[in-house]
C-alpha atoms as a PDB file:
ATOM      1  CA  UNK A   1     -34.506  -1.425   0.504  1.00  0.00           C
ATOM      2  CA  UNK A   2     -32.646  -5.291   0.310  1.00  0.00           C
ATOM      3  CA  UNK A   3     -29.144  -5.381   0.215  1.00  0.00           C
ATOM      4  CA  UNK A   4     -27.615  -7.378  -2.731  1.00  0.00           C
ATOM      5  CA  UNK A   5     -27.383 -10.228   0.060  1.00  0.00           C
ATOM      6  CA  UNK A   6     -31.131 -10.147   1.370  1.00  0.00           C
ATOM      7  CA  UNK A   7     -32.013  -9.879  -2.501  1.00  0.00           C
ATOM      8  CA  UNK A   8     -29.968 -12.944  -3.529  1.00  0.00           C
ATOM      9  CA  UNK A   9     -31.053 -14.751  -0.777  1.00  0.00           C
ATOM     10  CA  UNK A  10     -34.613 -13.983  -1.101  1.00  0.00           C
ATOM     11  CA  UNK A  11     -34.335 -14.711  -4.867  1.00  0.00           C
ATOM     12  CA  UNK A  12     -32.593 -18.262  -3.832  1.00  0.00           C
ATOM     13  CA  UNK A  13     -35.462 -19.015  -1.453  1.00  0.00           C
ATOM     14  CA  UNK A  14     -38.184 -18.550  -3.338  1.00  0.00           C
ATOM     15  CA  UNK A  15     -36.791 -20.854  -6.284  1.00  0.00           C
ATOM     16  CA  UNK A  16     -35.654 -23.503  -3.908  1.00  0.00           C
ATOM     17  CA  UNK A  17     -38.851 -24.020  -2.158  1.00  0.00           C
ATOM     18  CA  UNK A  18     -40.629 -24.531  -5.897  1.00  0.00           C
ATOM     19  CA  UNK A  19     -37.645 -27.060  -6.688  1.00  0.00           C
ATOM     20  CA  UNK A  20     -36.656 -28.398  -3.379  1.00  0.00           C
ATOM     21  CA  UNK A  21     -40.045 -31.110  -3.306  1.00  0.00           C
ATOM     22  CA  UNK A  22     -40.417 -34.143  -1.274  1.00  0.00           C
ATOM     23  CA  UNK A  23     -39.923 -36.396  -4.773  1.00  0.00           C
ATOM     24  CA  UNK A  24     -36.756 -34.096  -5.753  1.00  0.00           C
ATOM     25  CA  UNK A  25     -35.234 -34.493  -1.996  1.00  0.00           C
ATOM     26  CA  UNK A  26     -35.762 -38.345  -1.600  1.00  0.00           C
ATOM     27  CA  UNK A  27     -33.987 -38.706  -4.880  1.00  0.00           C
ATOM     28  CA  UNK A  28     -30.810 -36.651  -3.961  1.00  0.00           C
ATOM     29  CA  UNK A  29     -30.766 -38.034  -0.646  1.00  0.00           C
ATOM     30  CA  UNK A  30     -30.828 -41.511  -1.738  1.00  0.00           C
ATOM     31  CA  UNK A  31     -28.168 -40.634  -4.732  1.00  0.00           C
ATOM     32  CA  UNK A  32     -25.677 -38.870  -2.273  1.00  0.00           C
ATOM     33  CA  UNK A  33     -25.805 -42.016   0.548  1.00  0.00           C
ATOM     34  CA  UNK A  34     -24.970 -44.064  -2.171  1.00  0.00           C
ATOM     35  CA  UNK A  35     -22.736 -42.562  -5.119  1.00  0.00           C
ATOM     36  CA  UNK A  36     -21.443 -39.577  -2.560  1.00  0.00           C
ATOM     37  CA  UNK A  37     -22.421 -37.782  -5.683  1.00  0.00           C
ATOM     38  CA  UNK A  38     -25.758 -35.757  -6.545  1.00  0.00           C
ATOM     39  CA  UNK A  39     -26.357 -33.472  -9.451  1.00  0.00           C
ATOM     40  CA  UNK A  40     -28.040 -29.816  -8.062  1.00  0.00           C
ATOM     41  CA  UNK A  41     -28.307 -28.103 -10.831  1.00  0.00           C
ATOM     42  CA  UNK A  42     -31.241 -25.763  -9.946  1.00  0.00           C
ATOM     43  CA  UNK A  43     -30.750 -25.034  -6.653  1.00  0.00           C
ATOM     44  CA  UNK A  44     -30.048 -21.849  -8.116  1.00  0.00           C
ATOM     45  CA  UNK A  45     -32.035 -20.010 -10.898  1.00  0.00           C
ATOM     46  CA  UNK A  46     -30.339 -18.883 -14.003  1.00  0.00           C
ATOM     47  CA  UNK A  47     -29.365 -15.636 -13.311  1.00  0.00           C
ATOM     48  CA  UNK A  48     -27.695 -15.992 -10.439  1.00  0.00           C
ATOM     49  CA  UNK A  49     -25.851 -18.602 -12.347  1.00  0.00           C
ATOM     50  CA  UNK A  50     -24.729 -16.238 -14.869  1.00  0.00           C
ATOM     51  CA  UNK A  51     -23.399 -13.591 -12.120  1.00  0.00           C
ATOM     52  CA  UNK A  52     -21.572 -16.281 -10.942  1.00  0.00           C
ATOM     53  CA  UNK A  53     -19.966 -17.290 -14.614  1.00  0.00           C
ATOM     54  CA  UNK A  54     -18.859 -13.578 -15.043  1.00  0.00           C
ATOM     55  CA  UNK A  55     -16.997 -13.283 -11.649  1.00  0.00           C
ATOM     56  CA  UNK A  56     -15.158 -16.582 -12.215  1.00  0.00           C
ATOM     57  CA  UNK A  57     -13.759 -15.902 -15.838  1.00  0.00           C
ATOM     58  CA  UNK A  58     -12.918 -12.406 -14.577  1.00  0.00           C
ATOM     59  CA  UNK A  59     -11.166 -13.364 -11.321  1.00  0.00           C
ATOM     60  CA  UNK A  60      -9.055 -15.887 -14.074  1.00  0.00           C
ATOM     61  CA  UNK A  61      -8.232 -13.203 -15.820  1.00  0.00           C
ATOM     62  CA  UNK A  62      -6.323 -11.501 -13.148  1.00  0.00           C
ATOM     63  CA  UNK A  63      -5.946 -13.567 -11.002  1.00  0.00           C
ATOM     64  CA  UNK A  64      -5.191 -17.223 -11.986  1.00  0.00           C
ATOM     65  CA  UNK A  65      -1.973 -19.178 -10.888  1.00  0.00           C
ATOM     66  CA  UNK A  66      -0.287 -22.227 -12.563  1.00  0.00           C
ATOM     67  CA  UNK A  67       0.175 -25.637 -10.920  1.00  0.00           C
ATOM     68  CA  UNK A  68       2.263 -28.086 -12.280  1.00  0.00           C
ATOM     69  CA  UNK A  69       2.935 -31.010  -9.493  1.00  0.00           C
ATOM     70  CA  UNK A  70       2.469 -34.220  -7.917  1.00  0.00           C
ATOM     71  CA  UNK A  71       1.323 -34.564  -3.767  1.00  0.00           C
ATOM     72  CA  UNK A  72       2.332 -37.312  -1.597  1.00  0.00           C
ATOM     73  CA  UNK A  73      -0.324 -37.473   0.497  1.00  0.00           C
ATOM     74  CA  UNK A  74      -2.059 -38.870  -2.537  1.00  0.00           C
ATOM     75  CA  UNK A  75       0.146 -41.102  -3.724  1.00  0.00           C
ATOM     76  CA  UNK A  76       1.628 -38.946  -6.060  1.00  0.00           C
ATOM     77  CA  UNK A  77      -1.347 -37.921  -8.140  1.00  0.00           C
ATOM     78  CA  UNK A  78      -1.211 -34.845 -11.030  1.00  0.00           C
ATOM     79  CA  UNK A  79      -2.590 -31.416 -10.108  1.00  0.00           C
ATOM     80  CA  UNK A  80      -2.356 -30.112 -13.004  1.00  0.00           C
ATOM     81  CA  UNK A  81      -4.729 -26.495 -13.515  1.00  0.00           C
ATOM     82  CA  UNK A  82      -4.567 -23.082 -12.767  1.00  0.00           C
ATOM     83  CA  UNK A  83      -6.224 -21.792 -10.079  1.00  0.00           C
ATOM     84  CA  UNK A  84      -7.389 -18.685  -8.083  1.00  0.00           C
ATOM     85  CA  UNK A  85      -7.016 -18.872  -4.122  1.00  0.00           C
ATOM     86  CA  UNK A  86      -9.847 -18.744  -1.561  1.00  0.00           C
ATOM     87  CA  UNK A  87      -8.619 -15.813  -0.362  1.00  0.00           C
ATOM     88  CA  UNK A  88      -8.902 -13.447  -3.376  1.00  0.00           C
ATOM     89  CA  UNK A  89     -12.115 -14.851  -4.618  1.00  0.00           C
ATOM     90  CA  UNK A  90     -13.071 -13.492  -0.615  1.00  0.00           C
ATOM     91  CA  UNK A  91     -11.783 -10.073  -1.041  1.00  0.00           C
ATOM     92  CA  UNK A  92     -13.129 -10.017  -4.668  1.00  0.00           C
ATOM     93  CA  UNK A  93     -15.879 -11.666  -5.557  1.00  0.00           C
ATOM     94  CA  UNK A  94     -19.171 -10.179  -4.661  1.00  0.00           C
ATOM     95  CA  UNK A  95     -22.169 -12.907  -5.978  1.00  0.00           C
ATOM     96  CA  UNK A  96     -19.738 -15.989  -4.822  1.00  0.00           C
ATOM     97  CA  UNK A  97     -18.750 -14.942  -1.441  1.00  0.00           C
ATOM     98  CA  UNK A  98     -22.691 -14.023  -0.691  1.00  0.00           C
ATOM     99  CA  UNK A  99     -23.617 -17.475  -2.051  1.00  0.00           C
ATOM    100  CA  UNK A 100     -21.189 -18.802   0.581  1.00  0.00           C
ATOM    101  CA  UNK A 101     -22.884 -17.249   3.500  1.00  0.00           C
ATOM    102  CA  UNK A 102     -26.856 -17.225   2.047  1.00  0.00           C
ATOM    103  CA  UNK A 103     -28.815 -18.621   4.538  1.00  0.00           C
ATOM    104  CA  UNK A 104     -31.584 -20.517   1.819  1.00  0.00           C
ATOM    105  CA  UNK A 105     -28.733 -21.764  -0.102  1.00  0.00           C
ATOM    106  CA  UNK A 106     -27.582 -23.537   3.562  1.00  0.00           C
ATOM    107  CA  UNK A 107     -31.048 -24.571   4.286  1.00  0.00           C
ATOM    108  CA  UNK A 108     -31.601 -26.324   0.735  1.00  0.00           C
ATOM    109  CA  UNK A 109     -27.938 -28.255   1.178  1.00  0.00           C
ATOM    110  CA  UNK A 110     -29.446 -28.847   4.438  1.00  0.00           C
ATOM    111  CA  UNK A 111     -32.477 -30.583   4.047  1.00  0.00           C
ATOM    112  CA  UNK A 112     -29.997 -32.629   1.111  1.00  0.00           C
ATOM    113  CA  UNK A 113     -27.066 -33.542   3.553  1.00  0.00           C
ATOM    114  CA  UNK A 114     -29.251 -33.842   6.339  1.00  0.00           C
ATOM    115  CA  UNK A 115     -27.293 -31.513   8.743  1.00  0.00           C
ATOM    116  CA  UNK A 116     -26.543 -27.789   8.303  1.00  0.00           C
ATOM    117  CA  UNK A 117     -22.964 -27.176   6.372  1.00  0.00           C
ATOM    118  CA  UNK A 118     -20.458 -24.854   8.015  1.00  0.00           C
ATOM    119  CA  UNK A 119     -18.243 -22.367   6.926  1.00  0.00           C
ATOM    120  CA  UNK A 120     -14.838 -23.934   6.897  1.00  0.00           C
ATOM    121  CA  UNK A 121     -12.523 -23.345   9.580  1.00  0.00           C
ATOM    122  CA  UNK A 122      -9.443 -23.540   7.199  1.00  0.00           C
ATOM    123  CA  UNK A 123     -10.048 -20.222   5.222  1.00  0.00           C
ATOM    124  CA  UNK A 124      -8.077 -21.369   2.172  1.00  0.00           C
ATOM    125  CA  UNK A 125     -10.012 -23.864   1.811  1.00  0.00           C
ATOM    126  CA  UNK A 126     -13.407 -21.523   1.332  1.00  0.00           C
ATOM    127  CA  UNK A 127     -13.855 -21.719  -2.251  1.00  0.00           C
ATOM    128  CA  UNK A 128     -11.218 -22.598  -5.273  1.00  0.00           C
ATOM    129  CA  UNK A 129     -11.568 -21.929  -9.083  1.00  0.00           C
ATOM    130  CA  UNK A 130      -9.529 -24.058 -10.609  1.00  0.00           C
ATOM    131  CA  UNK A 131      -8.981 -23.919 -14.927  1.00  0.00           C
ATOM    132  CA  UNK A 132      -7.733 -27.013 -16.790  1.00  0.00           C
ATOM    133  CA  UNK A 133      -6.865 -25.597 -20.724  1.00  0.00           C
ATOM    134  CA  UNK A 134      -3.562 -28.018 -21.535  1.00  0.00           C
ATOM    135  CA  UNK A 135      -3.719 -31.545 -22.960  1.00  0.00           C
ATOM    136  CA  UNK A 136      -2.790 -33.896 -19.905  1.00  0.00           C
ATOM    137  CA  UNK A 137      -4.664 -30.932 -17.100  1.00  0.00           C
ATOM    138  CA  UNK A 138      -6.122 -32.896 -14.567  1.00  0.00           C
ATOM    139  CA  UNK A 139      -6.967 -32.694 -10.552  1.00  0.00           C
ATOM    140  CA  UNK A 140      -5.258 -36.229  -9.846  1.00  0.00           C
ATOM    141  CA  UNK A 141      -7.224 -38.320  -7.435  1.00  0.00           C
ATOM    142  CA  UNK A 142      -8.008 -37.582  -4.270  1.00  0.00           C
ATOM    143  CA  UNK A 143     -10.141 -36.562  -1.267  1.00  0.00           C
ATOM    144  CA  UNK A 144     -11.328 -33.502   0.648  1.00  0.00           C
ATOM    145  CA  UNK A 145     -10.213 -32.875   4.213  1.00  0.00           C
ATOM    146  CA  UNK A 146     -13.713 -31.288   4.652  1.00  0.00           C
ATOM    147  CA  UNK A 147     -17.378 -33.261   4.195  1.00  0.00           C
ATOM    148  CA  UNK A 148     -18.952 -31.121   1.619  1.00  0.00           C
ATOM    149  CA  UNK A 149     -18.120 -29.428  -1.817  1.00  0.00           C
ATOM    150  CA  UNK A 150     -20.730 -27.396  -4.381  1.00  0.00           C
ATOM    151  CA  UNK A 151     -19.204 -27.942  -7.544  1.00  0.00           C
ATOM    152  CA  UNK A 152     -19.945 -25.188 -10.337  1.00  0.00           C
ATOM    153  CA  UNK A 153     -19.699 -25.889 -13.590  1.00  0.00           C
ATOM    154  CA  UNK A 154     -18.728 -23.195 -15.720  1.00  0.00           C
ATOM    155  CA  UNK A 155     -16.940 -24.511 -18.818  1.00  0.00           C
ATOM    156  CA  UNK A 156     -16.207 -28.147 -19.997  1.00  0.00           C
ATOM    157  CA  UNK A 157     -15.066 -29.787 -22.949  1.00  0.00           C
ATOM    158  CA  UNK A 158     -17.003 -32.468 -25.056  1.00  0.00           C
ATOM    159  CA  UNK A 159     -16.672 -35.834 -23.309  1.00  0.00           C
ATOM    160  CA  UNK A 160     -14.259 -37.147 -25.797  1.00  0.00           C
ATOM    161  CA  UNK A 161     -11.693 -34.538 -24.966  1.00  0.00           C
ATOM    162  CA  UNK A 162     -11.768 -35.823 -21.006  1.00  0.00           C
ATOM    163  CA  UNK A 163     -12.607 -33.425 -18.323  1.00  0.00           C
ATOM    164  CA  UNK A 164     -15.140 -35.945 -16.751  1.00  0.00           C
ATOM    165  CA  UNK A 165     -15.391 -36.349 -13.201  1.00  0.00           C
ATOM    166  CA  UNK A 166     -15.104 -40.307 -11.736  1.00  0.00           C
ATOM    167  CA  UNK A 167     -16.005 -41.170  -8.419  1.00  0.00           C
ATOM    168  CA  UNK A 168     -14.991 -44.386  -6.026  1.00  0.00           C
ATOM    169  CA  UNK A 169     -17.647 -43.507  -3.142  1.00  0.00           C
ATOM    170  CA  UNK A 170     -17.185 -45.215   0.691  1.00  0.00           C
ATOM    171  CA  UNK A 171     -13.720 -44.813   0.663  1.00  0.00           C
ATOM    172  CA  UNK A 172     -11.618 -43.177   3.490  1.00  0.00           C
ATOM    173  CA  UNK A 173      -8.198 -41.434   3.481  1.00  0.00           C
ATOM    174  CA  UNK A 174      -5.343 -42.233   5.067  1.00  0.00           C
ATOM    175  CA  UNK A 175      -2.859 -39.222   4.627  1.00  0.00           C
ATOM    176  CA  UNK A 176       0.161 -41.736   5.454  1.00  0.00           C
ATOM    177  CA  UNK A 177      -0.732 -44.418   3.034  1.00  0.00           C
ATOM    178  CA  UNK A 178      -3.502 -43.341   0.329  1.00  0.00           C
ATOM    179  CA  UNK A 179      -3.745 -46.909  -1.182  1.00  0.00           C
ATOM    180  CA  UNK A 180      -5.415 -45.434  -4.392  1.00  0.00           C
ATOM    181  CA  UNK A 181      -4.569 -47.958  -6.226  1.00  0.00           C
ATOM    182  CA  UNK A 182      -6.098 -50.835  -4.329  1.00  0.00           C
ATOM    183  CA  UNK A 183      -9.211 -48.572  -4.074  1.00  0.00           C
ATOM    184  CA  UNK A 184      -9.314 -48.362  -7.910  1.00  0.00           C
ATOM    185  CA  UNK A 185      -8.693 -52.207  -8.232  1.00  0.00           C
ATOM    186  CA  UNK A 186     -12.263 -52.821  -5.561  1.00  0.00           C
ATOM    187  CA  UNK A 187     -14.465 -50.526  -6.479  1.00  0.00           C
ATOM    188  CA  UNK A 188     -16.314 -49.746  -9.219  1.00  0.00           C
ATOM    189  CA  UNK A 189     -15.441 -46.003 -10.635  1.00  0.00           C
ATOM    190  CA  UNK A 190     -18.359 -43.967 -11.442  1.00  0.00           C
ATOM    191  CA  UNK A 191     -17.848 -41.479 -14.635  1.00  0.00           C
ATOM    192  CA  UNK A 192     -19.671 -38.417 -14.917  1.00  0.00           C
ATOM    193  CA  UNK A 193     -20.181 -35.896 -17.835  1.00  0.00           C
ATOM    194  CA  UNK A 194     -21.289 -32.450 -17.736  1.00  0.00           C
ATOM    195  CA  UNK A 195     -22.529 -29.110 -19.589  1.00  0.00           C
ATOM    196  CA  UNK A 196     -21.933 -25.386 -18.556  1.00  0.00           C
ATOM    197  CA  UNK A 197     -24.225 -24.646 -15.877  1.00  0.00           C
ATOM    198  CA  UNK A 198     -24.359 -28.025 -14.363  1.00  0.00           C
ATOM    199  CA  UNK A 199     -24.193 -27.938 -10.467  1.00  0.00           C
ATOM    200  CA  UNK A 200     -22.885 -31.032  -8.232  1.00  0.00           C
ATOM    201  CA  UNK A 201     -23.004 -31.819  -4.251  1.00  0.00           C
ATOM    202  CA  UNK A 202     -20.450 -33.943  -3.570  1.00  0.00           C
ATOM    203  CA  UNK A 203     -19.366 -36.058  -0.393  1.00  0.00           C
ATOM    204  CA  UNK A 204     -15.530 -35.197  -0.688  1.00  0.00           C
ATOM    205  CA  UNK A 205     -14.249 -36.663   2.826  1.00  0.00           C
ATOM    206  CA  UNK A 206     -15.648 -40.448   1.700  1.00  0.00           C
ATOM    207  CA  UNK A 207     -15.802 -40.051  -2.253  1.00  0.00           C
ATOM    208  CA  UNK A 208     -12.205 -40.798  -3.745  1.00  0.00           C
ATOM    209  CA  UNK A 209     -12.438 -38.826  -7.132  1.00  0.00           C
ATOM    210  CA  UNK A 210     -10.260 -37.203 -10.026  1.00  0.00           C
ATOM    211  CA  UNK A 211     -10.760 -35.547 -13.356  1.00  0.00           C
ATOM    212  CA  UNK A 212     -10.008 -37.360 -16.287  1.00  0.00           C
ATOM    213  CA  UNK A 213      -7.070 -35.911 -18.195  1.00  0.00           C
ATOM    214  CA  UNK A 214      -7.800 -33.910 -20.772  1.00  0.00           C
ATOM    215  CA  UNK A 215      -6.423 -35.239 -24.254  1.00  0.00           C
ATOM    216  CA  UNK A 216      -6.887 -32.001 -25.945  1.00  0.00           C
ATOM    217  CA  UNK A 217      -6.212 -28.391 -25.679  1.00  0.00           C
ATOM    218  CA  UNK A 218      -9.637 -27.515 -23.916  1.00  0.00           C
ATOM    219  CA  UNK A 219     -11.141 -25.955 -20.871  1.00  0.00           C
ATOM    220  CA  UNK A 220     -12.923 -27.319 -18.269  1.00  0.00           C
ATOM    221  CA  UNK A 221     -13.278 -24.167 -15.298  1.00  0.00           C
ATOM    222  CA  UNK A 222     -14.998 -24.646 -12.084  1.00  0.00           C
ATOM    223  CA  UNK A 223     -15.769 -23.361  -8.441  1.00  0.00           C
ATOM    224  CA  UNK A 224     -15.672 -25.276  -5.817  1.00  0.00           C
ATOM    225  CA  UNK A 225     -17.519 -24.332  -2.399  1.00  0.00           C
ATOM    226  CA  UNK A 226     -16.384 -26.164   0.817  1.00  0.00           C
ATOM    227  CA  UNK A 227     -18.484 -26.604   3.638  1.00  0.00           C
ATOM    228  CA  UNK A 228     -17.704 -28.659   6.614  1.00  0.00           C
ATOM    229  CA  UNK A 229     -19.668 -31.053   8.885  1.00  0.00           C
ATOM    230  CA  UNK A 230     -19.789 -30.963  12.582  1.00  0.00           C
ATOM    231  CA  UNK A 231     -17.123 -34.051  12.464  1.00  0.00           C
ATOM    232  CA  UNK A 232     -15.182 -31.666  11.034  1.00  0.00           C
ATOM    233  CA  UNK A 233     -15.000 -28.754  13.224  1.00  0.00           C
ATOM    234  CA  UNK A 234     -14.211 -30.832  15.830  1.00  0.00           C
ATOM    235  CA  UNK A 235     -11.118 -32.488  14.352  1.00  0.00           C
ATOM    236  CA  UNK A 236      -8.001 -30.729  13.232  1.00  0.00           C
ATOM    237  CA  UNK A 237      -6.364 -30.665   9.669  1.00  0.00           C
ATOM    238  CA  UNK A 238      -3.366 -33.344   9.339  1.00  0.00           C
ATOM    239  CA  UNK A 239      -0.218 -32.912   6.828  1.00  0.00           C
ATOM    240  CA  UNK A 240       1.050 -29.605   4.671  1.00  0.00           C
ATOM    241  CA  UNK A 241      -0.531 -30.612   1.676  1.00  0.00           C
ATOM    242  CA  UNK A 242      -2.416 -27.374   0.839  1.00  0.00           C
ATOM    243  CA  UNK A 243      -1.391 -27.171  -2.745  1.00  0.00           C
ATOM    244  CA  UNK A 244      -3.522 -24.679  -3.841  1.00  0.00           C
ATOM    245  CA  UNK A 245      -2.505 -22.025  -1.192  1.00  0.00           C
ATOM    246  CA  UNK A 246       1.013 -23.138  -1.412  1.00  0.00           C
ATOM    247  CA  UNK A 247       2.861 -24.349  -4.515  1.00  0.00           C
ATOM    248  CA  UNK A 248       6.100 -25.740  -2.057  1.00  0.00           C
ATOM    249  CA  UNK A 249       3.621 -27.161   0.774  1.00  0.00           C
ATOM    250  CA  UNK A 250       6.213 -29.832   2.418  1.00  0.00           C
ATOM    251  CA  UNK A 251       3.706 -32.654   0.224  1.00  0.00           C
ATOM    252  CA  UNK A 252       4.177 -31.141  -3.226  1.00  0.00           C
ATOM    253  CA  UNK A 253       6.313 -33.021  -5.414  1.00  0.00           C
ATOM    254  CA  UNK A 254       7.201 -30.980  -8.365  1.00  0.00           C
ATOM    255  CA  UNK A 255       6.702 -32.036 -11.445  1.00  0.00           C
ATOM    256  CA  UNK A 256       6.920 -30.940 -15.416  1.00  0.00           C
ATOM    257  CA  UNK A 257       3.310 -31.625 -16.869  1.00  0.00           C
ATOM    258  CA  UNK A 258       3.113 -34.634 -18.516  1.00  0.00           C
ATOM    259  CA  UNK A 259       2.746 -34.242 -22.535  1.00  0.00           C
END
């Protein structure tokens, strides 16, 4: 008899190797080299996407935690959300923390990224669920410190209430002097919209991105997955920024939300 791993995994192989075609892959290759951005929404069929859904809105419900602040290491840029740590979405979630580890699910970002995504090192930094509901919520801009992030969307608002993701692409950050502005100034900003059950790859090391502030009371609610490159394990983590983990991390400026 499978285990609930061997049978998700099985289940995600079998629907990636109908989706996963030579057309399909030269097109996300092509659109992550360039935007740092590709949109992946079947790389998992529709139940599994709706296992996932109920463990995020229930590890919310007990679990979610308010941040209200600023981080230097960004420039000052708004996190403002509630979120659920990498660490209890470990211990609790069942569907998400297989996901993490499923072999076919690391093949198919594979064959995308062009180089097999690792576990992070950084165990915080695993997976996040992060809830925007306020007007003004936004994840300010920013990088990753790690190459990779699978984006799940779960809930957003109608575009005209914000909640959009924007993208700079080819950028690099420099914990000691962000220079988001001049970035922003450059570079065309890419803006992307989404629906429930949307699914985005994104290239967080090089891709300078944000949310756009909501400007009504609505909810946008998403997982992240972080994966890291080789480059990565091979480097170490600069600066206490780790907001999420840490509310008073030395780069957290704290701040009321803006209204």
């Amino acid at each position: 008899m499978e285990s609930q791993s061997q049978d998700l995994d099985r289940l995600v192989r079998e629907h990636t190797a109908a989706w996963l075609d030579s057309a399909t892959l030269f097109d996300l290759r092509g659109r992550l080299a360039r935007d740092g951005f590709a949109l992946v929404s079947d790389i998992v069929p529709a139940e599994v996407k709706q296992q996932v859904r109920a463990e995020v809105l229930s590890l919310l419900d007990d679990h979610a935690e308010r941040r209200d602040l600023r981080l230097q290491t960004t420039g000052g840029t708004p996190r403002f959300m509630s979120v659920v740590r990498s660490e209890t979405i470990a211990e609790r979630g069942g569907t998400i923390t297989d996901l993490y580890g499923c072999p076919s699910l690391a093949s198919a970002l594979e064959q995308i990224v062009r180089e097999r995504p690792q576990p992070c090192p950084a165990k915080d930094e695993n997976f996040l669920i992060t809830r925007q509901e306020k007007v003004g919520d936004t994840h300010g801009w920013h990088w990753g410190d790690f190459s990779f992030a699978l984006i799940w969307i779960i809930d957003t608002p109608a575009v005209e209430h914000g909640g959009m993701l924007q993208c700079v692409p080819h950028t690099r950050w420099d914990k000691t002097n962000p220079r988001i502005n001049e970035y922003l100034c450059a570079n065309p900003i890419r803006t992307y919209g989404f629906v429930p059950g949307d699914i985005y790859l994104l290239r967080t090391d090089t891709t300078l991105h944000r949310t756009v502030p909501l400007t009504a009371d609505a909810t946008r609610i998403i997982l992240n997955m972080t994966f890291a490159s080789q480059a990565d394990l091979r480097r170490g983590l600069a600066g206490d920024d780790r907001w999420w983990e840490d509310s008073a991390a030395e780069a957290a400026i704290q701040a009321q939300h803006d209204r």
